[in-house]
PDB file of N, CA and C in Angstrom:
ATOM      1  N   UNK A   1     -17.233  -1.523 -13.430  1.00  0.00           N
ATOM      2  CA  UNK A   1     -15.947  -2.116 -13.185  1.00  0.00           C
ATOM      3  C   UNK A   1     -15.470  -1.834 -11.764  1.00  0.00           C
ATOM      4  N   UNK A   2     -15.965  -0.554 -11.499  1.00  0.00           N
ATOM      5  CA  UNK A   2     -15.022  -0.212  -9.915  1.00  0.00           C
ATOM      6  C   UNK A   2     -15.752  -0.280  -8.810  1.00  0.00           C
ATOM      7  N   UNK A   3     -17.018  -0.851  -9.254  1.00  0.00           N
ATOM      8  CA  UNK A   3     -18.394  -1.321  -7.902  1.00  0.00           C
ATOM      9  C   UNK A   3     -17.816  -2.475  -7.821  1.00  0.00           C
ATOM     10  N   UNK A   4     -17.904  -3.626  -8.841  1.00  0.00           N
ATOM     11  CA  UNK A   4     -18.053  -4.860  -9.695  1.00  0.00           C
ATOM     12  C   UNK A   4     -16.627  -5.422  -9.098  1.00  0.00           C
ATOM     13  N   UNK A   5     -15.532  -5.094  -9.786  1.00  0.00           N
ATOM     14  CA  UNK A   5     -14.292  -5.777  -9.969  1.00  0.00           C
ATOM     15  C   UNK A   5     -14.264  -6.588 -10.499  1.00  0.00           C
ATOM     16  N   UNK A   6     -15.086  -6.300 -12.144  1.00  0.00           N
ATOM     17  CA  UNK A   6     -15.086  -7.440 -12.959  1.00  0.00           C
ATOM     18  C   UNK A   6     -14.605  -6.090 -14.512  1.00  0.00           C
ATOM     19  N   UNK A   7     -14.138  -7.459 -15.159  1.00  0.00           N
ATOM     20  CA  UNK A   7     -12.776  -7.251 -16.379  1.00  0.00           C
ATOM     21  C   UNK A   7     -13.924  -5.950 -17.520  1.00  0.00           C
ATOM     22  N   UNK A   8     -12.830  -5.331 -18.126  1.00  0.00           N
ATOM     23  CA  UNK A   8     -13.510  -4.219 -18.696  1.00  0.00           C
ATOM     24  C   UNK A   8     -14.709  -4.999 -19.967  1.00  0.00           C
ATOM     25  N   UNK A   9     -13.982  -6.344 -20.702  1.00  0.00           N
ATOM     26  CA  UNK A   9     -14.617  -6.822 -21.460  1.00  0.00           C
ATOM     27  C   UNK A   9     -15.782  -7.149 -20.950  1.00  0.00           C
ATOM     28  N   UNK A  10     -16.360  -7.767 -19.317  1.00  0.00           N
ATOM     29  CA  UNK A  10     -17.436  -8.241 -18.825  1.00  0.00           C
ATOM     30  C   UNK A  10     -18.916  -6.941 -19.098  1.00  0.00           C
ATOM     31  N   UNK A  11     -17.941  -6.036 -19.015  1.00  0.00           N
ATOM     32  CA  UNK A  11     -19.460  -4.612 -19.398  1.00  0.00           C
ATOM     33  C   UNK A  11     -19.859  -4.659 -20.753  1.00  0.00           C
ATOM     34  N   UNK A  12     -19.362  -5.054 -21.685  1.00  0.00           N
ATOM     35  CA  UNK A  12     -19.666  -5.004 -22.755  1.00  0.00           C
ATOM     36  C   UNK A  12     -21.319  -5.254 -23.295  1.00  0.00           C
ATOM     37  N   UNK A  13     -21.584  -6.256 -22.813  1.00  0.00           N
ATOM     38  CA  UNK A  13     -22.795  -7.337 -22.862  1.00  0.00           C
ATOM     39  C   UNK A  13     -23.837  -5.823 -21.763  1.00  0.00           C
ATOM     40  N   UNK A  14     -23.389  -5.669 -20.619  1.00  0.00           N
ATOM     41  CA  UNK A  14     -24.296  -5.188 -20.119  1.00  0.00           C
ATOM     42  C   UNK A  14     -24.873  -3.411 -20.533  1.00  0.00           C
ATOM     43  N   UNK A  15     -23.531  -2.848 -21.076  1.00  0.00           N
ATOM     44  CA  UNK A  15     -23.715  -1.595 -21.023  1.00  0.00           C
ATOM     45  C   UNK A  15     -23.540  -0.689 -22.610  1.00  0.00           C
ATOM     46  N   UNK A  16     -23.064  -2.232 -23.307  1.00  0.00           N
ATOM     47  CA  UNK A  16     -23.208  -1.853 -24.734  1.00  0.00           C
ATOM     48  C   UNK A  16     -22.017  -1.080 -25.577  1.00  0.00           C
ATOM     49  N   UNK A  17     -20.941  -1.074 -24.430  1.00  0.00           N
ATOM     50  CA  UNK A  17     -19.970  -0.581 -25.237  1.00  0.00           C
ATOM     51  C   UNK A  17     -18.730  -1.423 -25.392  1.00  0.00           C
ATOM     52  N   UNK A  18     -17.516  -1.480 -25.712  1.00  0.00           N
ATOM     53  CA  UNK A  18     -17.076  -1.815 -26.532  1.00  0.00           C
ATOM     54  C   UNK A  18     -15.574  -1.863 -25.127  1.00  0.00           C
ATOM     55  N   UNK A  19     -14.823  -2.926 -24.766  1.00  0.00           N
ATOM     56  CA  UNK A  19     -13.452  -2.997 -24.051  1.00  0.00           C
ATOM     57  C   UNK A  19     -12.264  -1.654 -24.089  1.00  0.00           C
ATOM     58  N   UNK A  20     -12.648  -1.153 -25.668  1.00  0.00           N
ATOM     59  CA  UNK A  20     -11.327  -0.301 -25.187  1.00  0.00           C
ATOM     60  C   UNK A  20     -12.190   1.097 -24.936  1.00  0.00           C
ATOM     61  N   UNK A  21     -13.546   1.008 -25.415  1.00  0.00           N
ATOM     62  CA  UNK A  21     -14.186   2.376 -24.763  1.00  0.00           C
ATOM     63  C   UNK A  21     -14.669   2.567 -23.530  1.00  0.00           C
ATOM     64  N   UNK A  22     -14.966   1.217 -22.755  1.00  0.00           N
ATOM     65  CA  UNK A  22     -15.169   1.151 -21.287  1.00  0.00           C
ATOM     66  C   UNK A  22     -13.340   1.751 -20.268  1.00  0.00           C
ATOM     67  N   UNK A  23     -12.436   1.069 -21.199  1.00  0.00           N
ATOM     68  CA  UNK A  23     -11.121   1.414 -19.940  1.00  0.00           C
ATOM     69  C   UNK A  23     -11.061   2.768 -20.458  1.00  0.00           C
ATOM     70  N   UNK A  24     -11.473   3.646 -21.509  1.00  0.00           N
ATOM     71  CA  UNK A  24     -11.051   4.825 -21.613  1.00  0.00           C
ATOM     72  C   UNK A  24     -12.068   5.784 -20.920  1.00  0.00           C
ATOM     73  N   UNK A  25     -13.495   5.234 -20.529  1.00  0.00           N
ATOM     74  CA  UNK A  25     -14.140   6.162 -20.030  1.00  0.00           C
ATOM     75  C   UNK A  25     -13.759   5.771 -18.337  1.00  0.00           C
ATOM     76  N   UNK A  26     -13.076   4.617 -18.153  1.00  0.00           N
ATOM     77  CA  UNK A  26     -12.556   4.628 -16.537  1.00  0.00           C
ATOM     78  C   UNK A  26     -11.600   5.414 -16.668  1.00  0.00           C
ATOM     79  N   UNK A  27     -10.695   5.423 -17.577  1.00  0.00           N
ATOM     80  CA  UNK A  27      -9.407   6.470 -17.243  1.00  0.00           C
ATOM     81  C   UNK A  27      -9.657   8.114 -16.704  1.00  0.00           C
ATOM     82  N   UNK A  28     -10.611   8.164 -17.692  1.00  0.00           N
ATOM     83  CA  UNK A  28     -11.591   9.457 -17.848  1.00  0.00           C
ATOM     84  C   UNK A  28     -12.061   9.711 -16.309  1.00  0.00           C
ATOM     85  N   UNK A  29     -13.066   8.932 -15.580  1.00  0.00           N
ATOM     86  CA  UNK A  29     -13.636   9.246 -14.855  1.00  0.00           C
ATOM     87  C   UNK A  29     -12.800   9.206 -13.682  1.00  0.00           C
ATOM     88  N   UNK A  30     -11.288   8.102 -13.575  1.00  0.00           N
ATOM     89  CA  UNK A  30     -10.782   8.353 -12.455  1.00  0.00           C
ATOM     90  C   UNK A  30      -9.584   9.717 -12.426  1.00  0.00           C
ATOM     91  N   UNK A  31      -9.583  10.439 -13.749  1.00  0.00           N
ATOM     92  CA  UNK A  31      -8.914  11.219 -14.064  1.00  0.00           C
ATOM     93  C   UNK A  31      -9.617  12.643 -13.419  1.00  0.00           C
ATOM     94  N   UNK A  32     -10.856  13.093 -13.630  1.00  0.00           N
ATOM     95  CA  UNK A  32     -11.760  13.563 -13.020  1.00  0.00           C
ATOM     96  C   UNK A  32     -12.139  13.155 -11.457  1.00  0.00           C
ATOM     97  N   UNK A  33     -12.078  12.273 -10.507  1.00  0.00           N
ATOM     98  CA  UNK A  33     -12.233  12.445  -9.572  1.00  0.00           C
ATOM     99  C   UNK A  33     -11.128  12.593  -8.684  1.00  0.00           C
ATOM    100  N   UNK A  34      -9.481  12.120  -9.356  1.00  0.00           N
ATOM    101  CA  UNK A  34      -8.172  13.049  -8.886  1.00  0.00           C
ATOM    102  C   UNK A  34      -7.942  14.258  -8.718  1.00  0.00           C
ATOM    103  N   UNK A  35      -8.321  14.861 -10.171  1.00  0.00           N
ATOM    104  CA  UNK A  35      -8.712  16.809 -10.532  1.00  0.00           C
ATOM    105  C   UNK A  35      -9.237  17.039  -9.322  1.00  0.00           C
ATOM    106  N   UNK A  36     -10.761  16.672  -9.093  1.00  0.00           N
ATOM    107  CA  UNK A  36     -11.227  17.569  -8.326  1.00  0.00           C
ATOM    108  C   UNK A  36     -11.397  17.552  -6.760  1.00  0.00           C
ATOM    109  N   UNK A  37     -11.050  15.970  -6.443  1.00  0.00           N
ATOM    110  CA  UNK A  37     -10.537  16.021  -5.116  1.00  0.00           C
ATOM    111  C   UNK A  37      -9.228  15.656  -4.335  1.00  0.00           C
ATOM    112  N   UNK A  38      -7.755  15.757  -5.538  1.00  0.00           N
ATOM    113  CA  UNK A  38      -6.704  15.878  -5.151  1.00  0.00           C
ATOM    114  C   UNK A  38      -5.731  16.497  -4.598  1.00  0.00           C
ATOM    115  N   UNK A  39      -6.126  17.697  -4.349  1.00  0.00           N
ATOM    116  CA  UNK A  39      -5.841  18.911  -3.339  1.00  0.00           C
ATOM    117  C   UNK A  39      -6.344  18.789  -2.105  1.00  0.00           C
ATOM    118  N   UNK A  40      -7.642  18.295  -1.799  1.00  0.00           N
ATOM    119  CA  UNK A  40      -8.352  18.442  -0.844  1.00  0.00           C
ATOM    120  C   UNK A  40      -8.021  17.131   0.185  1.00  0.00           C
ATOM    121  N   UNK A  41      -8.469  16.003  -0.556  1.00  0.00           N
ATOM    122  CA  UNK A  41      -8.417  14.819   0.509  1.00  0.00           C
ATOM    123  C   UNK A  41      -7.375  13.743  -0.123  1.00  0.00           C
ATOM    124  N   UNK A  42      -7.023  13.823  -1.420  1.00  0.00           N
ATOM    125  CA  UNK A  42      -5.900  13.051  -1.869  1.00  0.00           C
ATOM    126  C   UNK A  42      -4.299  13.496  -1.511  1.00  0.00           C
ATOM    127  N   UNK A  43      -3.819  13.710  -0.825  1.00  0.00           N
ATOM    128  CA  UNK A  43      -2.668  14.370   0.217  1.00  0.00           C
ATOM    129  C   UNK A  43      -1.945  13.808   1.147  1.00  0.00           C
ATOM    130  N   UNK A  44      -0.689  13.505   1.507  1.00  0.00           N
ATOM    131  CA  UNK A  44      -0.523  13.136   2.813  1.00  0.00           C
ATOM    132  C   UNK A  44      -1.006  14.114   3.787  1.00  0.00           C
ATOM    133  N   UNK A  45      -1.257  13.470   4.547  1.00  0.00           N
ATOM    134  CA  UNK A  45      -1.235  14.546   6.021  1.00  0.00           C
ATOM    135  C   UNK A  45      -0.311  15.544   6.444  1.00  0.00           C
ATOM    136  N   UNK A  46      -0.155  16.941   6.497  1.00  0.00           N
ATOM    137  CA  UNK A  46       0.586  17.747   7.174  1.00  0.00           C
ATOM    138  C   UNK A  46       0.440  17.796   8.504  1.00  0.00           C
ATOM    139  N   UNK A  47       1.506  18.570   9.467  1.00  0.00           N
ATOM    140  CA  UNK A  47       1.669  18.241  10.831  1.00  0.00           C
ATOM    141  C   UNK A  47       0.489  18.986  11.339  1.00  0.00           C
ATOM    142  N   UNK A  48       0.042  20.296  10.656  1.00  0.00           N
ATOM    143  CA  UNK A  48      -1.166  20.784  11.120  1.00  0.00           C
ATOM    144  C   UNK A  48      -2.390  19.788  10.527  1.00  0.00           C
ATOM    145  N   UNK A  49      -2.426  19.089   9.578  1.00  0.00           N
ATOM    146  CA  UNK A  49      -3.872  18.070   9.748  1.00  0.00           C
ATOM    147  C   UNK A  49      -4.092  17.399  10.944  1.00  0.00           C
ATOM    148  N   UNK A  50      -2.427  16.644  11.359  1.00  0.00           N
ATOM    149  CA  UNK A  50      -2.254  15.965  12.081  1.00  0.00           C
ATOM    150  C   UNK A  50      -2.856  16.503  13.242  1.00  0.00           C
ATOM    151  N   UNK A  51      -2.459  17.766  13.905  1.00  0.00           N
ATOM    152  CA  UNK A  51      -2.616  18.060  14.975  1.00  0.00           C
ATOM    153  C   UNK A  51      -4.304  18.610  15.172  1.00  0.00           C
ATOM    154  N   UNK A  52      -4.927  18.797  14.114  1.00  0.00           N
ATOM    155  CA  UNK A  52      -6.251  19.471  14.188  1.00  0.00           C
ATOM    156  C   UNK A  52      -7.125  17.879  14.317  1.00  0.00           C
ATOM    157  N   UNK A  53      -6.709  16.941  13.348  1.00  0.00           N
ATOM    158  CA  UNK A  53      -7.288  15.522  14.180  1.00  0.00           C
ATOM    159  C   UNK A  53      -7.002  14.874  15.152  1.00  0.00           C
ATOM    160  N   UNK A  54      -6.373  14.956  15.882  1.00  0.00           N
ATOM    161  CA  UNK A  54      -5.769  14.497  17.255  1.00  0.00           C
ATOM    162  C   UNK A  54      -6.481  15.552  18.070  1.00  0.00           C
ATOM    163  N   UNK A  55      -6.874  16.934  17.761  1.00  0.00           N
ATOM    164  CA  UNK A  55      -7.868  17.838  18.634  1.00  0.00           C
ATOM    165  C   UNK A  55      -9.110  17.151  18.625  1.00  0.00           C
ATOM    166  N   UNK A  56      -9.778  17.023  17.628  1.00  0.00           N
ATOM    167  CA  UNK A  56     -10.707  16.047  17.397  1.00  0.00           C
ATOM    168  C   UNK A  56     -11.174  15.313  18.124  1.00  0.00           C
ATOM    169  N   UNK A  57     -11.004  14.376  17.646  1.00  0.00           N
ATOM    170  CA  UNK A  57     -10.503  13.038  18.300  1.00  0.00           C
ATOM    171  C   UNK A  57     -10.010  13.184  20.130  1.00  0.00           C
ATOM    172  N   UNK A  58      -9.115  13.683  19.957  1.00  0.00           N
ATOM    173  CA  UNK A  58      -9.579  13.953  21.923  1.00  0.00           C
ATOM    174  C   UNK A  58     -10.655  14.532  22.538  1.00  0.00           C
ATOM    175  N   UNK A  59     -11.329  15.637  21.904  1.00  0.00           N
ATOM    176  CA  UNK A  59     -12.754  15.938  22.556  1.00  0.00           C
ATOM    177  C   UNK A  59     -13.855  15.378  21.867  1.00  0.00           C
ATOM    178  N   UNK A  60     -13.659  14.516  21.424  1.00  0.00           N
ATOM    179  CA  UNK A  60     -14.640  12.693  21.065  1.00  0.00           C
ATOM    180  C   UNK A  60     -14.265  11.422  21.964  1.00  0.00           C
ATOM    181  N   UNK A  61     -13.371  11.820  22.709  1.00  0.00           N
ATOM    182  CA  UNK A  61     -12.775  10.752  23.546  1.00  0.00           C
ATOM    183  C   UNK A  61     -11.928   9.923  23.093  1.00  0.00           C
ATOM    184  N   UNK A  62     -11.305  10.236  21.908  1.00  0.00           N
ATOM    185  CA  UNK A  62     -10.581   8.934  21.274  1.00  0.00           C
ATOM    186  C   UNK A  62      -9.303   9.735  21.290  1.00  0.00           C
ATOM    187  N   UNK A  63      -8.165   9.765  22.182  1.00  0.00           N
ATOM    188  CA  UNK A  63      -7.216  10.638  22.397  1.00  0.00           C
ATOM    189  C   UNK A  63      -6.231  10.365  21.316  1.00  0.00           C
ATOM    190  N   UNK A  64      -4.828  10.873  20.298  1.00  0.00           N
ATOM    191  CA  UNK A  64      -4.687  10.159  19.900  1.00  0.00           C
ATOM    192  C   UNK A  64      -4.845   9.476  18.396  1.00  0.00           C
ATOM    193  N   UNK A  65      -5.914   9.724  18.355  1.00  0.00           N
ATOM    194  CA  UNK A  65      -6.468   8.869  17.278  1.00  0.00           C
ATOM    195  C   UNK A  65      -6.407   9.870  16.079  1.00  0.00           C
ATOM    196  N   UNK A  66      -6.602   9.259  14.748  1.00  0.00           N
ATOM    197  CA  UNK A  66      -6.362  10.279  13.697  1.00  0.00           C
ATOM    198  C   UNK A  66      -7.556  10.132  12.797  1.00  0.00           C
ATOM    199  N   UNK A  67      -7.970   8.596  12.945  1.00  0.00           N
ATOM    200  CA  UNK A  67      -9.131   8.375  12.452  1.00  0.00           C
ATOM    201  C   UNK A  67      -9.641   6.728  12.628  1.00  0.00           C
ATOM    202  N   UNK A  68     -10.894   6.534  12.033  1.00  0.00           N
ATOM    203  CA  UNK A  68     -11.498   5.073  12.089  1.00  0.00           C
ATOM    204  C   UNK A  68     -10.762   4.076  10.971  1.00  0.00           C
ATOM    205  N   UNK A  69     -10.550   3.296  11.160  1.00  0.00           N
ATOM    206  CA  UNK A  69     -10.048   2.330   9.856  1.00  0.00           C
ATOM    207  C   UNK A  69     -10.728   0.699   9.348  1.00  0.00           C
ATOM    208  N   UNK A  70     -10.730   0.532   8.323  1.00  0.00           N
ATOM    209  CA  UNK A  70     -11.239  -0.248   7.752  1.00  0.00           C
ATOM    210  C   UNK A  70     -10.472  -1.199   7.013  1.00  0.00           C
ATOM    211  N   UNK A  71     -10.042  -2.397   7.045  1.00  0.00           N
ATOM    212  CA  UNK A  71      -9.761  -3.190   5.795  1.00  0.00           C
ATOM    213  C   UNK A  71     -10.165  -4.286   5.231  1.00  0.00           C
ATOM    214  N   UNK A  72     -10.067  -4.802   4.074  1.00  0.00           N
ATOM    215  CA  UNK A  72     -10.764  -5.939   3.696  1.00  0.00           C
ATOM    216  C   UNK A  72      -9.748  -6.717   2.486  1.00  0.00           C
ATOM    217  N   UNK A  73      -9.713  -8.016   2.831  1.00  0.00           N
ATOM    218  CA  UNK A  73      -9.192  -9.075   1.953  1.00  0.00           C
ATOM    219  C   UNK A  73     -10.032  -8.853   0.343  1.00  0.00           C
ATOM    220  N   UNK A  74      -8.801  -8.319  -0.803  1.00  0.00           N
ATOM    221  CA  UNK A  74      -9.508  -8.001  -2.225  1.00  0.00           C
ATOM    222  C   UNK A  74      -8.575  -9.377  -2.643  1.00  0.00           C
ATOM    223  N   UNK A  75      -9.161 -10.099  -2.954  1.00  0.00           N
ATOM    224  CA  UNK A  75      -9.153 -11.388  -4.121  1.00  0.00           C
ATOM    225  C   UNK A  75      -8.033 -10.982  -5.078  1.00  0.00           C
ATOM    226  N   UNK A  76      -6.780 -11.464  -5.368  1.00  0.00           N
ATOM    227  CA  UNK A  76      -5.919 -11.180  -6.587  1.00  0.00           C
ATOM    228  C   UNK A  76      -5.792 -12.233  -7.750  1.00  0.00           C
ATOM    229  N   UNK A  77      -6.531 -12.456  -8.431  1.00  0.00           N
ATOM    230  CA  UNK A  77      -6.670 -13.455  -9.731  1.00  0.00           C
ATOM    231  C   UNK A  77      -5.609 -13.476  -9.863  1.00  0.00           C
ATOM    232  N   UNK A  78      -4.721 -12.633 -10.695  1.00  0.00           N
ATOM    233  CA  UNK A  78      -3.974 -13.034 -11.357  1.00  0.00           C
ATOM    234  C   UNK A  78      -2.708 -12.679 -10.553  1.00  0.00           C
ATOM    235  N   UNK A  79      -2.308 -12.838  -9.590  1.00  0.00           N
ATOM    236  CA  UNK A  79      -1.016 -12.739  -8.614  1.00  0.00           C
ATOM    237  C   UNK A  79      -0.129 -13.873  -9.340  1.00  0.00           C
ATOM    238  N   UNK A  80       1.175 -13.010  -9.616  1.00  0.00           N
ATOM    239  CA  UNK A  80       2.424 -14.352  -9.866  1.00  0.00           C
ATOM    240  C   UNK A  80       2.674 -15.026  -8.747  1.00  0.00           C
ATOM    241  N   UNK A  81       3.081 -16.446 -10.233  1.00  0.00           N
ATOM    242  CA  UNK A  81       3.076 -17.559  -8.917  1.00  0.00           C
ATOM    243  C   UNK A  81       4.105 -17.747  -8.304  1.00  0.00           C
ATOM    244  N   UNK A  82       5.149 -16.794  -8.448  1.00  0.00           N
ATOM    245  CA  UNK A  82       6.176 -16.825  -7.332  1.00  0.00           C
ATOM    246  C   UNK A  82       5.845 -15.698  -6.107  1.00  0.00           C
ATOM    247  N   UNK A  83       4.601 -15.646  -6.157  1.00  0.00           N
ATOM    248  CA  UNK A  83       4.318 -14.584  -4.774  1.00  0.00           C
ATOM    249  C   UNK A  83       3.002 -15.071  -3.991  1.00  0.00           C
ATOM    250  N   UNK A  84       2.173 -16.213  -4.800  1.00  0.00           N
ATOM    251  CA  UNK A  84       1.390 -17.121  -4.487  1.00  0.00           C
ATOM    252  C   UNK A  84       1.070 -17.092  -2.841  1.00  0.00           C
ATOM    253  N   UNK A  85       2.610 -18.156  -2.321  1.00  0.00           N
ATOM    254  CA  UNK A  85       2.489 -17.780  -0.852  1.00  0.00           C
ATOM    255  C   UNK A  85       2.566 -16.944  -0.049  1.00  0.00           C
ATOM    256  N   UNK A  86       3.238 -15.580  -0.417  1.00  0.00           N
ATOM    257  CA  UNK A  86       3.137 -14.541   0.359  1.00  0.00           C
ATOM    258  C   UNK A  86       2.246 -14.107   0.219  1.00  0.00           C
ATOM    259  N   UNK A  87       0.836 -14.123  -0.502  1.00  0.00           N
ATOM    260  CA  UNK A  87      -0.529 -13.505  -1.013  1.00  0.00           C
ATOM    261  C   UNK A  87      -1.485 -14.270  -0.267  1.00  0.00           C
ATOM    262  N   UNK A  88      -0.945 -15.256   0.244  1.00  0.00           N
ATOM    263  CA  UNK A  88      -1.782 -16.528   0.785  1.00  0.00           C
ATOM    264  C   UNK A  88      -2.353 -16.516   1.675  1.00  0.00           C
ATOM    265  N   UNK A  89      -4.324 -16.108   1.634  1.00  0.00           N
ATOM    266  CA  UNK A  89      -4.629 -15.728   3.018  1.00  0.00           C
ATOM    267  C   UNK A  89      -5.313 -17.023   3.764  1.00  0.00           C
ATOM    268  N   UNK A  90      -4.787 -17.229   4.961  1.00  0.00           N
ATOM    269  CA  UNK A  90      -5.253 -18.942   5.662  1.00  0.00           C
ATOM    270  C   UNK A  90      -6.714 -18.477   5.461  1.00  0.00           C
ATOM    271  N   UNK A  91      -7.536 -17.538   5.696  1.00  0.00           N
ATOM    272  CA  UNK A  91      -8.864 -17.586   6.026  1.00  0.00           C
ATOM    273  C   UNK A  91      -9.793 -17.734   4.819  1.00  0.00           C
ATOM    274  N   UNK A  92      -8.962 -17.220   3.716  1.00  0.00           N
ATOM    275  CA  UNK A  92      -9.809 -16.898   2.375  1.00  0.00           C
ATOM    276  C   UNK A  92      -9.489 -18.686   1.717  1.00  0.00           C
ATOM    277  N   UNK A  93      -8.160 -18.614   1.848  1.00  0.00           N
ATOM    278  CA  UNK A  93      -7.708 -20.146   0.788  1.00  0.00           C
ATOM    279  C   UNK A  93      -7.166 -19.950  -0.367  1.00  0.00           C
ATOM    280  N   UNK A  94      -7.070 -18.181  -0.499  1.00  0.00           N
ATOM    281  CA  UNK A  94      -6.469 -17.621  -1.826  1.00  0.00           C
ATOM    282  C   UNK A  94      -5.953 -16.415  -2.013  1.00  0.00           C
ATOM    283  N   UNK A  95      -5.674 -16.346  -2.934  1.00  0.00           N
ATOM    284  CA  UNK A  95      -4.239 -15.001  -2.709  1.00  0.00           C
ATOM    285  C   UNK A  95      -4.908 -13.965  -2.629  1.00  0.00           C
ATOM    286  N   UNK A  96      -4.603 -12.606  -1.313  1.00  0.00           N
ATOM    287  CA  UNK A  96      -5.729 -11.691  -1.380  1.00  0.00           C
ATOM    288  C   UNK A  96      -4.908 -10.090  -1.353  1.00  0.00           C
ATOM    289  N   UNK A  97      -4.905  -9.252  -1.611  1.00  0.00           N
ATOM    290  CA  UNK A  97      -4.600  -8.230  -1.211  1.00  0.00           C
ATOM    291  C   UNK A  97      -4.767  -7.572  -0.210  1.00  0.00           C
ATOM    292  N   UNK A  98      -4.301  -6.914   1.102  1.00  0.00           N
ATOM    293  CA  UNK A  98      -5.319  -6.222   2.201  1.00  0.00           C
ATOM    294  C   UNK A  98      -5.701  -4.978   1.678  1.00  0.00           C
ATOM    295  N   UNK A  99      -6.080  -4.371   1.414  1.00  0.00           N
ATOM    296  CA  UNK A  99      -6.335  -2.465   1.592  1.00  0.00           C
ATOM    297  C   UNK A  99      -6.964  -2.314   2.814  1.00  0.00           C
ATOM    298  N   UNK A 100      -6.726  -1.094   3.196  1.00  0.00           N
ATOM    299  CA  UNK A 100      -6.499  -0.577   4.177  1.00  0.00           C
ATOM    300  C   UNK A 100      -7.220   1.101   4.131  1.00  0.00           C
ATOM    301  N   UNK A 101      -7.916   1.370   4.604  1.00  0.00           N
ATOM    302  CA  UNK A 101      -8.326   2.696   4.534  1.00  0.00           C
ATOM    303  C   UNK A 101      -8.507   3.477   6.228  1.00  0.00           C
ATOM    304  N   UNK A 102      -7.778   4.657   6.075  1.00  0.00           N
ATOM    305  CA  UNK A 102      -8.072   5.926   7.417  1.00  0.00           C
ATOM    306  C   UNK A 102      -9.172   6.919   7.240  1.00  0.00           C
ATOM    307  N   UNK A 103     -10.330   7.171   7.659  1.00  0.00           N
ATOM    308  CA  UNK A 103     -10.719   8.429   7.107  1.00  0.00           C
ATOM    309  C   UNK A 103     -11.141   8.854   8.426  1.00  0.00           C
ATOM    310  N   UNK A 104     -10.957  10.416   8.365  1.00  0.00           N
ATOM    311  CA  UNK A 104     -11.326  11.414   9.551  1.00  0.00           C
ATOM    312  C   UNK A 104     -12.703  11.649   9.506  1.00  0.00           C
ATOM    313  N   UNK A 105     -13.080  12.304  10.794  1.00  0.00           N
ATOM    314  CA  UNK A 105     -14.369  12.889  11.168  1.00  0.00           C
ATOM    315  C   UNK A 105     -14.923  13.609   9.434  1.00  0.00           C
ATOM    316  N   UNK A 106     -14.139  13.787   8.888  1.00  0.00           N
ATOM    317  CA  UNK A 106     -14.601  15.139   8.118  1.00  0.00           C
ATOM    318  C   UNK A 106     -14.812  14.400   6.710  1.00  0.00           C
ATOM    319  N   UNK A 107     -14.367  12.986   6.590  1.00  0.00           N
ATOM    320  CA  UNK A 107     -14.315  11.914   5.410  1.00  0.00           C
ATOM    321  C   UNK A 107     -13.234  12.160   4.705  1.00  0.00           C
ATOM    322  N   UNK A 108     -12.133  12.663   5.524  1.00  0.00           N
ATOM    323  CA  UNK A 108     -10.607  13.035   4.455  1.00  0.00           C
ATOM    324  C   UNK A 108     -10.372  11.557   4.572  1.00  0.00           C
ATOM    325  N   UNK A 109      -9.793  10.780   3.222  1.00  0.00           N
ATOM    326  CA  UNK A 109      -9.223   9.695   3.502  1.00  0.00           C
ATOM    327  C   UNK A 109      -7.924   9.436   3.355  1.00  0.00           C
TER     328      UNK A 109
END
């Protein structure tokens, strides 16, 4: 489902289990990867992160900088249709979400 971005019922066929036991073993597994890396890299930034990546990052030459970033147009099926046009990406032709990701030298994201 979270490679894929396809509906919990679509695993069924492939992996043999059953819609409400697939969303409970996602709950499960994203419940477990909060636990164990939500202290660490799930966090806002404190002023000392801040300042130890901006050290960084200046003796890499990128003065400044906090980290590399990435985003990509995610497809929203089912977006209401009173938000249709504000979802409306000219390039795609359909309603998209942006995400947006920062991650540091060290893969904090």
């Amino acid at each position: 489902m979270l490679a894929y971005g396809v509906a919990a019922d679509a695993c069924d066929e492939y992996v043999k289990i059953g819609e409400k036991t697939t969303l409970e073993c996602l709950c499960k597994f994203c419940e477990g990867i909060i636990s164990i890396f939500e202290k660490g890299y799930m966090r806002r930034a404190s002023a000392e992160d801040l300042q130890r990546l901006h050290h960084v990052g200046s003796e890499r030459g990128f003065p400044r900088i906090v980290g590399s970033i990435d985003c990509m147009h995610w497809q929203w099926k089912n977006c209401p249709k009173a938000w249709k046009r504000q979802f409306t990406s000219g390039q795609k032709g359909t309603t998209t979400v942006i995400l947006e990701a920062v991650a540091s030298y060290d893969l904090w994201i």
